[in-house]
C-alpha atoms as a PDB file:
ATOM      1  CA  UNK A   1       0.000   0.000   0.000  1.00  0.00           C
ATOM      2  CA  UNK A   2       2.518   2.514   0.945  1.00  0.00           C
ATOM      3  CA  UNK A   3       4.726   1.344  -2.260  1.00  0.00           C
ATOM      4  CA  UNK A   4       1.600   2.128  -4.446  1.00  0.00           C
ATOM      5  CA  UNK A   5       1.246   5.632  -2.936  1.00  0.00           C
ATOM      6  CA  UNK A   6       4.437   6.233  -3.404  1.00  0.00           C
ATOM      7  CA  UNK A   7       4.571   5.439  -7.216  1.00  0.00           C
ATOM      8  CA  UNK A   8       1.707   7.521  -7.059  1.00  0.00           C
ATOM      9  CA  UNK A   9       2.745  10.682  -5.498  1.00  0.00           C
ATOM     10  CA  UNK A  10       6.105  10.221  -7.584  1.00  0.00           C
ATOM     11  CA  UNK A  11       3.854   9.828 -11.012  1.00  0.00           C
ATOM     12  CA  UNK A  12       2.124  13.129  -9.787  1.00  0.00           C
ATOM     13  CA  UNK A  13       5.293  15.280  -8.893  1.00  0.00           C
ATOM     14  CA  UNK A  14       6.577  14.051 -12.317  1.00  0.00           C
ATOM     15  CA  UNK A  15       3.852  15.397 -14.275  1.00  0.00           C
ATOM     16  CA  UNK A  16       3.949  18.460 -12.293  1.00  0.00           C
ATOM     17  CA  UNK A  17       7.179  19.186 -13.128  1.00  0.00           C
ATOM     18  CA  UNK A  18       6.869  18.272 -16.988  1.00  0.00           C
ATOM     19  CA  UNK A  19       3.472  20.569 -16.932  1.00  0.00           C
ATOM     20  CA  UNK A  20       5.718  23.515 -15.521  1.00  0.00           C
ATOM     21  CA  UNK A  21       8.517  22.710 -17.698  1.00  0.00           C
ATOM     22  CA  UNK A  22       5.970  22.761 -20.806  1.00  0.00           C
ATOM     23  CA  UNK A  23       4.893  26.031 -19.692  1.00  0.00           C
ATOM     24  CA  UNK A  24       8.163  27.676 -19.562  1.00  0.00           C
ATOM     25  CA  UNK A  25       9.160  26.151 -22.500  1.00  0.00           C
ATOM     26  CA  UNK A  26       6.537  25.859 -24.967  1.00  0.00           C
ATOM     27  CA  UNK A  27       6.487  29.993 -25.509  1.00  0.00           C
ATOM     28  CA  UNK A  28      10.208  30.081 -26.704  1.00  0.00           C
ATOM     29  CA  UNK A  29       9.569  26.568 -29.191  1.00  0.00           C
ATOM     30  CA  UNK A  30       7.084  28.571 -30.716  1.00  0.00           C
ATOM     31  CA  UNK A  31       9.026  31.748 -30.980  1.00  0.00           C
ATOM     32  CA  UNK A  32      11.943  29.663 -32.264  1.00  0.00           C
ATOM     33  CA  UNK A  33       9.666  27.950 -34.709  1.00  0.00           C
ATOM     34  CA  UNK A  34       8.391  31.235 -36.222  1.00  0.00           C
ATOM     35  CA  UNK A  35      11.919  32.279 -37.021  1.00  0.00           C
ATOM     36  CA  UNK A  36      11.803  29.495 -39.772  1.00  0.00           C
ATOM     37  CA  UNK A  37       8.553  30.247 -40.953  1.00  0.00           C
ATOM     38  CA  UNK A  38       8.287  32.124 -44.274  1.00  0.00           C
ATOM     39  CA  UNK A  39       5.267  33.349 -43.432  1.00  0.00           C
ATOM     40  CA  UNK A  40       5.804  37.697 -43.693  1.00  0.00           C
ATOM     41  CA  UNK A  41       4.179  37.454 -39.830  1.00  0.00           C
ATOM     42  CA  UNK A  42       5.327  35.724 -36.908  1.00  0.00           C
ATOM     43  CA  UNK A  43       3.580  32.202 -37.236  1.00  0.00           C
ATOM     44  CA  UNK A  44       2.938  28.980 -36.766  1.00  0.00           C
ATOM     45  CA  UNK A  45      -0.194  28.119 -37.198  1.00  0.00           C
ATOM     46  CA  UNK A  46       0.577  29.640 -40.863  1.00  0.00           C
ATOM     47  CA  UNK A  47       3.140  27.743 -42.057  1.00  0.00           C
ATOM     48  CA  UNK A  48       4.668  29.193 -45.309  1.00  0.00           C
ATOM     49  CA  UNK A  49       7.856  26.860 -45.684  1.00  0.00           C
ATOM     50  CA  UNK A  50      10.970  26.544 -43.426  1.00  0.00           C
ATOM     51  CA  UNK A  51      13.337  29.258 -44.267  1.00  0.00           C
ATOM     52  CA  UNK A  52      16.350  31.179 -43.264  1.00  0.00           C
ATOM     53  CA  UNK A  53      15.701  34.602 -45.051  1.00  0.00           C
ATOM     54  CA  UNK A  54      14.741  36.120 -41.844  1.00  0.00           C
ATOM     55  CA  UNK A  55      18.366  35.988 -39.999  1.00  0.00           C
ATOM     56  CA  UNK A  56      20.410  38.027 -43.079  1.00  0.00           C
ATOM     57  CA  UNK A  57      17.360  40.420 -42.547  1.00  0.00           C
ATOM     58  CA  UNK A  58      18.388  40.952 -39.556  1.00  0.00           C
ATOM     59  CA  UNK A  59      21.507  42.557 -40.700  1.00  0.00           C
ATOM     60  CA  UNK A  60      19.557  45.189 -42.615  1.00  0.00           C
ATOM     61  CA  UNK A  61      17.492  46.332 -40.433  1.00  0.00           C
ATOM     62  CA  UNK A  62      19.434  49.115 -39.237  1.00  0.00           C
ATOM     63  CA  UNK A  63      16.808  50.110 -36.477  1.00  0.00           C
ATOM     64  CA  UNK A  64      17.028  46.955 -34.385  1.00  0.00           C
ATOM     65  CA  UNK A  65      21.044  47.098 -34.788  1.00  0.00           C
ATOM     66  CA  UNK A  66      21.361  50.581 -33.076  1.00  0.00           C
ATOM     67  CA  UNK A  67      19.067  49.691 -30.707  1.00  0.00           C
ATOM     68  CA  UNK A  68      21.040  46.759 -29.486  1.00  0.00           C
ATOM     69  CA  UNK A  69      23.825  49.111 -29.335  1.00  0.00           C
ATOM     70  CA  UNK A  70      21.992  51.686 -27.569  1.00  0.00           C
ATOM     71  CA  UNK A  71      20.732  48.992 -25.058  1.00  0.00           C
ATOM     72  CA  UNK A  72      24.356  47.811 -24.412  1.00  0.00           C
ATOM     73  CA  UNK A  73      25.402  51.374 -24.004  1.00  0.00           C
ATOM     74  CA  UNK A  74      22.865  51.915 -21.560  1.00  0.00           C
ATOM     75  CA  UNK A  75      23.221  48.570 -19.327  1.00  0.00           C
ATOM     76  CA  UNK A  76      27.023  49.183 -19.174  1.00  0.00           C
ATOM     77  CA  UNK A  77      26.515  52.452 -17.524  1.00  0.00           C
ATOM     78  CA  UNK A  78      23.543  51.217 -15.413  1.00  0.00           C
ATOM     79  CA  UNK A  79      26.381  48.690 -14.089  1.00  0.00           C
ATOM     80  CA  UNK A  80      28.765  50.835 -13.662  1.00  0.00           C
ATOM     81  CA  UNK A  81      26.641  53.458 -11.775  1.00  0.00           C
ATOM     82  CA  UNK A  82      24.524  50.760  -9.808  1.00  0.00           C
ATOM     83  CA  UNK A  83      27.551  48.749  -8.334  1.00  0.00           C
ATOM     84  CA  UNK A  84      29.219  51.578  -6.471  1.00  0.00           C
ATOM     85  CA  UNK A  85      25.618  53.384  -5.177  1.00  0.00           C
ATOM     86  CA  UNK A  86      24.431  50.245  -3.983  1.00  0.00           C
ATOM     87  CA  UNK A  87      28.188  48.727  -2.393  1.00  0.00           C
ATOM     88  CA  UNK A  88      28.068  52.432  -0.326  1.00  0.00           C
ATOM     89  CA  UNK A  89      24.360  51.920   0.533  1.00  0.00           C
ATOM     90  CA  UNK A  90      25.285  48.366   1.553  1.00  0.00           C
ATOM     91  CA  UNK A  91      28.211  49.821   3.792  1.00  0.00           C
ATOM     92  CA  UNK A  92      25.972  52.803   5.261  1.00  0.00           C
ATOM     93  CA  UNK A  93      23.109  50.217   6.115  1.00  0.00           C
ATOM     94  CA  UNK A  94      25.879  47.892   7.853  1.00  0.00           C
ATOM     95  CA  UNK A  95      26.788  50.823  10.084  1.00  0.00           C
ATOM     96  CA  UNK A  96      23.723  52.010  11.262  1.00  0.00           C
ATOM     97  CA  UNK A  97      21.997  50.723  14.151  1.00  0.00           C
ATOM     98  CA  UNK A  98      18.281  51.454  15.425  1.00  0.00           C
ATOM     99  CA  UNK A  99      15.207  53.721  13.833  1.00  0.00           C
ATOM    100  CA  UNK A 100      17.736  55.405  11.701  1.00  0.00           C
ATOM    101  CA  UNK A 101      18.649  52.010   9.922  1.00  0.00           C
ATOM    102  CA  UNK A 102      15.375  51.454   9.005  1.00  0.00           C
ATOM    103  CA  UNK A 103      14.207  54.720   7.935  1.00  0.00           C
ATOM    104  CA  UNK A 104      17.294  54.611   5.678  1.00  0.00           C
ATOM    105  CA  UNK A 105      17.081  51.583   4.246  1.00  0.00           C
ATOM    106  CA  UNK A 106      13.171  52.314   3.757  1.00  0.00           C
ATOM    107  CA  UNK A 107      14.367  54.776   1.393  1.00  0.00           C
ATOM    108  CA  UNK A 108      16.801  52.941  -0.532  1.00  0.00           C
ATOM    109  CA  UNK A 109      14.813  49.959  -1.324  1.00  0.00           C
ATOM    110  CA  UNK A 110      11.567  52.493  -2.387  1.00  0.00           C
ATOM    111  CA  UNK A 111      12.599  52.634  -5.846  1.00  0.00           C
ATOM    112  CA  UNK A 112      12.052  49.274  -6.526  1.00  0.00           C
ATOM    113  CA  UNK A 113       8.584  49.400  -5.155  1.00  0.00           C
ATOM    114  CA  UNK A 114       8.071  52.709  -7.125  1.00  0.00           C
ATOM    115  CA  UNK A 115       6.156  52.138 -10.633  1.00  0.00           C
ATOM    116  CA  UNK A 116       8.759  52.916 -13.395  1.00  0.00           C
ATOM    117  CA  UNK A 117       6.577  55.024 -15.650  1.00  0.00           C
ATOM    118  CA  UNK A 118       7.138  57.319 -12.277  1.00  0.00           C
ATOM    119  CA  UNK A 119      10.871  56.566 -12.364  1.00  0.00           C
ATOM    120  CA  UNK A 120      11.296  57.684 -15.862  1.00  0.00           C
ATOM    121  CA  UNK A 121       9.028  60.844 -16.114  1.00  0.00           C
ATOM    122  CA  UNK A 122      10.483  61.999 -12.383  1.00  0.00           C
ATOM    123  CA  UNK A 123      14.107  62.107 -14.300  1.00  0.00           C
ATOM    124  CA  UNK A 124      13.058  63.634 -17.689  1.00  0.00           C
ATOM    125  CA  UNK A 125      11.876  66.258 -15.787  1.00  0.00           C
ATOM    126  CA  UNK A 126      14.306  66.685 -13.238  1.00  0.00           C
ATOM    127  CA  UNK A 127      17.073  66.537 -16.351  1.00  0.00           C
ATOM    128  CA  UNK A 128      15.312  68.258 -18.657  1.00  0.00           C
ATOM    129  CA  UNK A 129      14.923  71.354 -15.973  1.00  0.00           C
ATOM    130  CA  UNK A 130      18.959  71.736 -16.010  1.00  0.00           C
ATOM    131  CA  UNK A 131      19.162  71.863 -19.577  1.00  0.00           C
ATOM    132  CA  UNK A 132      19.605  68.192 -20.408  1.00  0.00           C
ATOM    133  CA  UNK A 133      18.075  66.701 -22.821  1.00  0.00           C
ATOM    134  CA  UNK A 134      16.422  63.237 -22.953  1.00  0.00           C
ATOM    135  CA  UNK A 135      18.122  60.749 -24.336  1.00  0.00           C
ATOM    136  CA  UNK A 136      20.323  57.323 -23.289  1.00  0.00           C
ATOM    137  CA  UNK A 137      22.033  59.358 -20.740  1.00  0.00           C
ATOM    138  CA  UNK A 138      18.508  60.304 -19.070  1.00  0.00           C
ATOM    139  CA  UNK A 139      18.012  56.683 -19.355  1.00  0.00           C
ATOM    140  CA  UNK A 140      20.903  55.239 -17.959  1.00  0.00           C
ATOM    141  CA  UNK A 141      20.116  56.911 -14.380  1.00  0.00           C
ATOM    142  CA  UNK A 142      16.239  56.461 -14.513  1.00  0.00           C
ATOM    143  CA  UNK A 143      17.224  53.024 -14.661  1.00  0.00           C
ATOM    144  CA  UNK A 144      20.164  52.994 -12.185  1.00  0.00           C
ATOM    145  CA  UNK A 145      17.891  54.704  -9.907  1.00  0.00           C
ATOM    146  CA  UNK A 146      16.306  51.449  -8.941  1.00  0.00           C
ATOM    147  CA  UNK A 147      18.924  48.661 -10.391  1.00  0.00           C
ATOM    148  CA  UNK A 148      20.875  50.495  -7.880  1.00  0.00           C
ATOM    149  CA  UNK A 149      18.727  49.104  -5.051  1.00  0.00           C
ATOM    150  CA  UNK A 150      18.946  45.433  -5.949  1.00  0.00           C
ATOM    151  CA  UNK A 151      22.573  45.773  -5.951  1.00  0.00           C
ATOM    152  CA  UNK A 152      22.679  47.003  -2.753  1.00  0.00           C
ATOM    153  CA  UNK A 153      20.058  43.965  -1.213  1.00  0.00           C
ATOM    154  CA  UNK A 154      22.554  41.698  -2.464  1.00  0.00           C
ATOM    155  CA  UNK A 155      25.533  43.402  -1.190  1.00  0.00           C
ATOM    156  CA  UNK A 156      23.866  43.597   2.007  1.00  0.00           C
ATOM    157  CA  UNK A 157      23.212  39.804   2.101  1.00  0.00           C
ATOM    158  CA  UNK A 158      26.857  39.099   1.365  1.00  0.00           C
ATOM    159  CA  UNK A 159      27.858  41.118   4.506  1.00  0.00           C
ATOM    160  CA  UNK A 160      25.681  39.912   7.039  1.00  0.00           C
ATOM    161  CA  UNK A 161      28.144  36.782   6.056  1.00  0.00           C
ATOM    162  CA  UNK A 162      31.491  39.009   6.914  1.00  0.00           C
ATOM    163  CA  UNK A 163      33.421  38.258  10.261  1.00  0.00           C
ATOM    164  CA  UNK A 164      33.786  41.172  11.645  1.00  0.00           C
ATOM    165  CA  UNK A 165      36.894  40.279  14.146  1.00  0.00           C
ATOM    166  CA  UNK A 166      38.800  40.325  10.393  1.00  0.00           C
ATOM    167  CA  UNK A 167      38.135  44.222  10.659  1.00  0.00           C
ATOM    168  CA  UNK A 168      39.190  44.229  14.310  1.00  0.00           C
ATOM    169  CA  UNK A 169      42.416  42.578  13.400  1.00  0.00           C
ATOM    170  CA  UNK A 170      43.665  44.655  10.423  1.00  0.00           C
ATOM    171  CA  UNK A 171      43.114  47.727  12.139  1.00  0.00           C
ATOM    172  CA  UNK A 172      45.246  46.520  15.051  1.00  0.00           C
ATOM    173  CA  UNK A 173      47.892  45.001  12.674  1.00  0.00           C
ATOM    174  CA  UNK A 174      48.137  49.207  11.053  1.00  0.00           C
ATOM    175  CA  UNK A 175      46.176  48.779   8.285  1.00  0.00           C
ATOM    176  CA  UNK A 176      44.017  52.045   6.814  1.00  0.00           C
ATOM    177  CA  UNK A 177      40.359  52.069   6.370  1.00  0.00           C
ATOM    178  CA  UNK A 178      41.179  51.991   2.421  1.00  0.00           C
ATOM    179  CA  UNK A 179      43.549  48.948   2.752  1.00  0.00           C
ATOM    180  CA  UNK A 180      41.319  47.120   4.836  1.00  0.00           C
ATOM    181  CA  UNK A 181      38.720  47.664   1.920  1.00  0.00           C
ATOM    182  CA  UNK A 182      40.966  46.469  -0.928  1.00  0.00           C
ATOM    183  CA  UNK A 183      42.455  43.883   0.844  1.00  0.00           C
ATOM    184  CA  UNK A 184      39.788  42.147   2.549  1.00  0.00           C
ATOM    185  CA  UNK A 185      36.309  43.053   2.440  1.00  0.00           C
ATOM    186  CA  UNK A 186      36.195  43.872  -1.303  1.00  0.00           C
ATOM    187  CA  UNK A 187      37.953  40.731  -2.296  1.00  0.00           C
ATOM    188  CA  UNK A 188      35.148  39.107   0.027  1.00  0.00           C
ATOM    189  CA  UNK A 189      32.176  41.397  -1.804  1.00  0.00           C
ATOM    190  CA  UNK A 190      34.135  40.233  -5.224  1.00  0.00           C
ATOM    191  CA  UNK A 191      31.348  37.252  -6.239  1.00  0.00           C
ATOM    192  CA  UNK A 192      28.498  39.169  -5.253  1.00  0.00           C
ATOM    193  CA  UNK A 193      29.843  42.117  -7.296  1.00  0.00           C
ATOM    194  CA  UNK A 194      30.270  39.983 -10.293  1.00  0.00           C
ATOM    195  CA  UNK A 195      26.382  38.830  -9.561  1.00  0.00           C
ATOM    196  CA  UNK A 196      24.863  41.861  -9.155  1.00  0.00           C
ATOM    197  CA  UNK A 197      26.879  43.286 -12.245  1.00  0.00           C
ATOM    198  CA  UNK A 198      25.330  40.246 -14.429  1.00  0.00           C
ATOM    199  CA  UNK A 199      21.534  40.436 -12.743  1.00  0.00           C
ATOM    200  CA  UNK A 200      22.582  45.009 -13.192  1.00  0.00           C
ATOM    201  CA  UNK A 201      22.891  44.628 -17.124  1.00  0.00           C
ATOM    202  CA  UNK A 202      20.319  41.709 -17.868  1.00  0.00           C
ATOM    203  CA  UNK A 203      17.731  44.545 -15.909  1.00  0.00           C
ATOM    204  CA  UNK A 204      19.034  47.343 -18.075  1.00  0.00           C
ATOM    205  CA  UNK A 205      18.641  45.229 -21.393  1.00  0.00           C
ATOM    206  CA  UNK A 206      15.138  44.412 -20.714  1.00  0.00           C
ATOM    207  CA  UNK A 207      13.807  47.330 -19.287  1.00  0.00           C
ATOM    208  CA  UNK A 208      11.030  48.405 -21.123  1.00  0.00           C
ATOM    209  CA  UNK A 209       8.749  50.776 -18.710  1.00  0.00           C
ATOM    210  CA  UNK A 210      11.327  53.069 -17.268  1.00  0.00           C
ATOM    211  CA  UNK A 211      13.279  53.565 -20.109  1.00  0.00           C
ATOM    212  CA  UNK A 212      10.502  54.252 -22.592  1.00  0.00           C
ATOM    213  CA  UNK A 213       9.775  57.199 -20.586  1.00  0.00           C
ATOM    214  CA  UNK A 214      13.403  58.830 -20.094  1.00  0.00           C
ATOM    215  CA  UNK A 215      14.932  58.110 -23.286  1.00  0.00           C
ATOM    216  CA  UNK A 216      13.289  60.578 -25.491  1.00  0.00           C
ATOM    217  CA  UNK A 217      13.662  60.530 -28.965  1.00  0.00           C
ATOM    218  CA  UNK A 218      16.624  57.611 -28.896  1.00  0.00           C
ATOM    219  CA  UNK A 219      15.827  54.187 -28.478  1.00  0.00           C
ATOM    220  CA  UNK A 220      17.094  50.783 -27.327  1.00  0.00           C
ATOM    221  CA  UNK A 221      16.105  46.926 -28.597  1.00  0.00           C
ATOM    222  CA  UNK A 222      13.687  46.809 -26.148  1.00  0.00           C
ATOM    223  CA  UNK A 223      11.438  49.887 -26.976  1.00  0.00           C
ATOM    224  CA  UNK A 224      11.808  49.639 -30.497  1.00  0.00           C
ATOM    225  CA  UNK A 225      10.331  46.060 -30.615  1.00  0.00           C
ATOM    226  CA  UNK A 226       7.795  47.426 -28.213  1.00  0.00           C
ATOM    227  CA  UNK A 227       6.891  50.324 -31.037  1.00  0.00           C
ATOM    228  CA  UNK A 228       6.520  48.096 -33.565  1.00  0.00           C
ATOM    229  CA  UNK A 229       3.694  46.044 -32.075  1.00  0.00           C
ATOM    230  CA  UNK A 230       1.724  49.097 -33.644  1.00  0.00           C
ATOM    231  CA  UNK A 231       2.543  48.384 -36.997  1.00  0.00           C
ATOM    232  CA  UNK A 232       2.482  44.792 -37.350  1.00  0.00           C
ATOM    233  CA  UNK A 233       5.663  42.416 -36.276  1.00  0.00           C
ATOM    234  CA  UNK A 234       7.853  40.487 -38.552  1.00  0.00           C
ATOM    235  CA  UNK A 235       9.441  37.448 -38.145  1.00  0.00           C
ATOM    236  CA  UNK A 236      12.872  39.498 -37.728  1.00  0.00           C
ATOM    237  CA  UNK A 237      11.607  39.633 -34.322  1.00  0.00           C
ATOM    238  CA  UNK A 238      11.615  35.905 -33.887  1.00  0.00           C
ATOM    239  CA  UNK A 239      15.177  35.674 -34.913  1.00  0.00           C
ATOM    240  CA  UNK A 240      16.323  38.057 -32.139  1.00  0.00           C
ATOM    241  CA  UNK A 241      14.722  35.914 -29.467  1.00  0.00           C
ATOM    242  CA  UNK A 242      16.500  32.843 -31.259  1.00  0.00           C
ATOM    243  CA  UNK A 243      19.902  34.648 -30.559  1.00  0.00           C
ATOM    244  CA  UNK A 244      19.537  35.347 -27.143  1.00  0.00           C
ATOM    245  CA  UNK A 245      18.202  31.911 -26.303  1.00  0.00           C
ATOM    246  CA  UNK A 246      21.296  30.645 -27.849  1.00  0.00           C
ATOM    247  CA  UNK A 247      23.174  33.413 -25.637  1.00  0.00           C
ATOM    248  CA  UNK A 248      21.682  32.547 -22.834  1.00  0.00           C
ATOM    249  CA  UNK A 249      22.406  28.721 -23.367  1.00  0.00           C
ATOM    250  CA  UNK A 250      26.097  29.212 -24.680  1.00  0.00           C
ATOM    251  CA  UNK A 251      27.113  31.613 -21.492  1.00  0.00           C
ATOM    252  CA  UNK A 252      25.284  29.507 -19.084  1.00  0.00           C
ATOM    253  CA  UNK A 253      26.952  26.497 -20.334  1.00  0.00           C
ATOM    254  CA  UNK A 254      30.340  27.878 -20.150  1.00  0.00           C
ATOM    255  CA  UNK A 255      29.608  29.634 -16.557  1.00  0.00           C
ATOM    256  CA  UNK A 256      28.772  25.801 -15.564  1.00  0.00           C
ATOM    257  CA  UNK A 257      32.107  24.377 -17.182  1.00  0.00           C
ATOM    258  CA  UNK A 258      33.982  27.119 -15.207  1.00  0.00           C
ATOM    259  CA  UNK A 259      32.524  26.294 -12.006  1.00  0.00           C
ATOM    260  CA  UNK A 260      33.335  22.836 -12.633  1.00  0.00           C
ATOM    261  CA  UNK A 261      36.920  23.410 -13.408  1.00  0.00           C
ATOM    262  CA  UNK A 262      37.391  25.313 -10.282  1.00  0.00           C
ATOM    263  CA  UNK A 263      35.936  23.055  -8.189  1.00  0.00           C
ATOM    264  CA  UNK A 264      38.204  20.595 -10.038  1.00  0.00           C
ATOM    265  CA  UNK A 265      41.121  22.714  -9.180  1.00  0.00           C
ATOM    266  CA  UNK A 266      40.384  22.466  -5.557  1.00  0.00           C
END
């Protein structure tokens, strides 16, 4: 009896997990599928012959290109702005004790809660009211005004981890504030930095809300696909979600291989 309920509740947790893994999945197959259709609209349904016309178009449209390189741009400087605001707010937060703590970090972590049509408009305006004009700069901080605050969540996780005697001890041994930081607690923040940086850009690159409101008349991957939903998508489209799955795949597959090796190494 208890063998046959457990061949049952095994059957069940199977199915569960190949239901969820269907519904994760079965949205890209079909995206990926479209890319091969020659249908002039992404299709399936209306299957025009398997072709590969639609990746060399890809080339050519000279929209889609600048936007990737606008959206790069832009997720670079979000990481490079987002890291340091959110390793100090991480430091500050560590410090403080009592009502002030919390007030603080009440404030820091509000941007994230903050709807991102706010986020973007608030910075136009503030921007555009010292003479600068929208555009991927405008962006860039509307963006790194809340990336900044995940950063600093998951700097402040990483510290709660830090032994704080290791402080104690360099400063007794003569070392600075600044060489205690170089030396020990940022090679100890050094994985979560190179975490945060990765989940800082993917953010950036697939920001849609925030950025469609602070970037004006430029545009990035993200926005321009969104504009063309107007007009009528083509299977272009499906190509660029082809790419980035196989992105996603290749640099996952080699993060896993490193890991390995390292471990190896050990």
């Amino acid at each position: 009896m208890n063998g046959g309920g457990s061949r049952a509740a095994r059957f069940l947790l199977d199915l569960y997990v190949a239901l969820f893994l269907a519904y994760m999945f079965a949205p890209l197959l079909v995206m990926s599928l479209a890319a091969f259709n020659d249908y002039p609209y992404p299709s399936v349904t209306q299957w025009g012959g398997f072709t590969l016309r639609w990746f060399p178009a890809l080339l050519q449209d000279e929209r889609l290109l600048r936007g990737l390189a606008h959206s790069l741009v832009i997720a670079a400087g979000v990481v490079a702005i987002s890291l340091p605001l959110g390793l100090a707010g991480a430091l500050v937060l560590q410090q403080l004790r009592g009502r002030a703590a919390g007030f603080l970090y009440a404030v820091m972590v509000s941007p994230i809660l903050t709807p991102g049509i706010i986020l973007g408009i608030s910075t136009l305006i503030f921007w555009r009211e010292l003479g600068v004009p929208a555009g991927k700069f405008t962006a860039t901080l509307a963006q790194s005004s809340f990336i900044a605050s995940y950063a600093m969540l998951m700097f402040l996780a990483r510290l709660q981890r830090f032994d704080p005697t290791l402080e104690e001890a360099a400063y007794d041994l003569g070392a600075s504030a600044f060489l205690f930081f170089r030396r020990i607690l940022l090679p100890f923040l050094a994985p979560t930095a190179a975490t945060a940086a990765v989940i800082a850009f993917l953010q950036s690159f697939e920001n849609y809300n925030t950025t469609v409101f602070s970037i004006g008349g430029d545009w990035t991957l993200v926005t321009e696909i969104g504009s063309r939903f107007r007009f009528g998508l083509s299977p272009v489209i499906n190509v660029v979600g082809v790419l980035f799955v196989l992105a996603t795949v290749v640099f996952a597959s080699l993060w896993v291989w490193l890991s390995e090796r390292r471990r190896a190494v050990r």
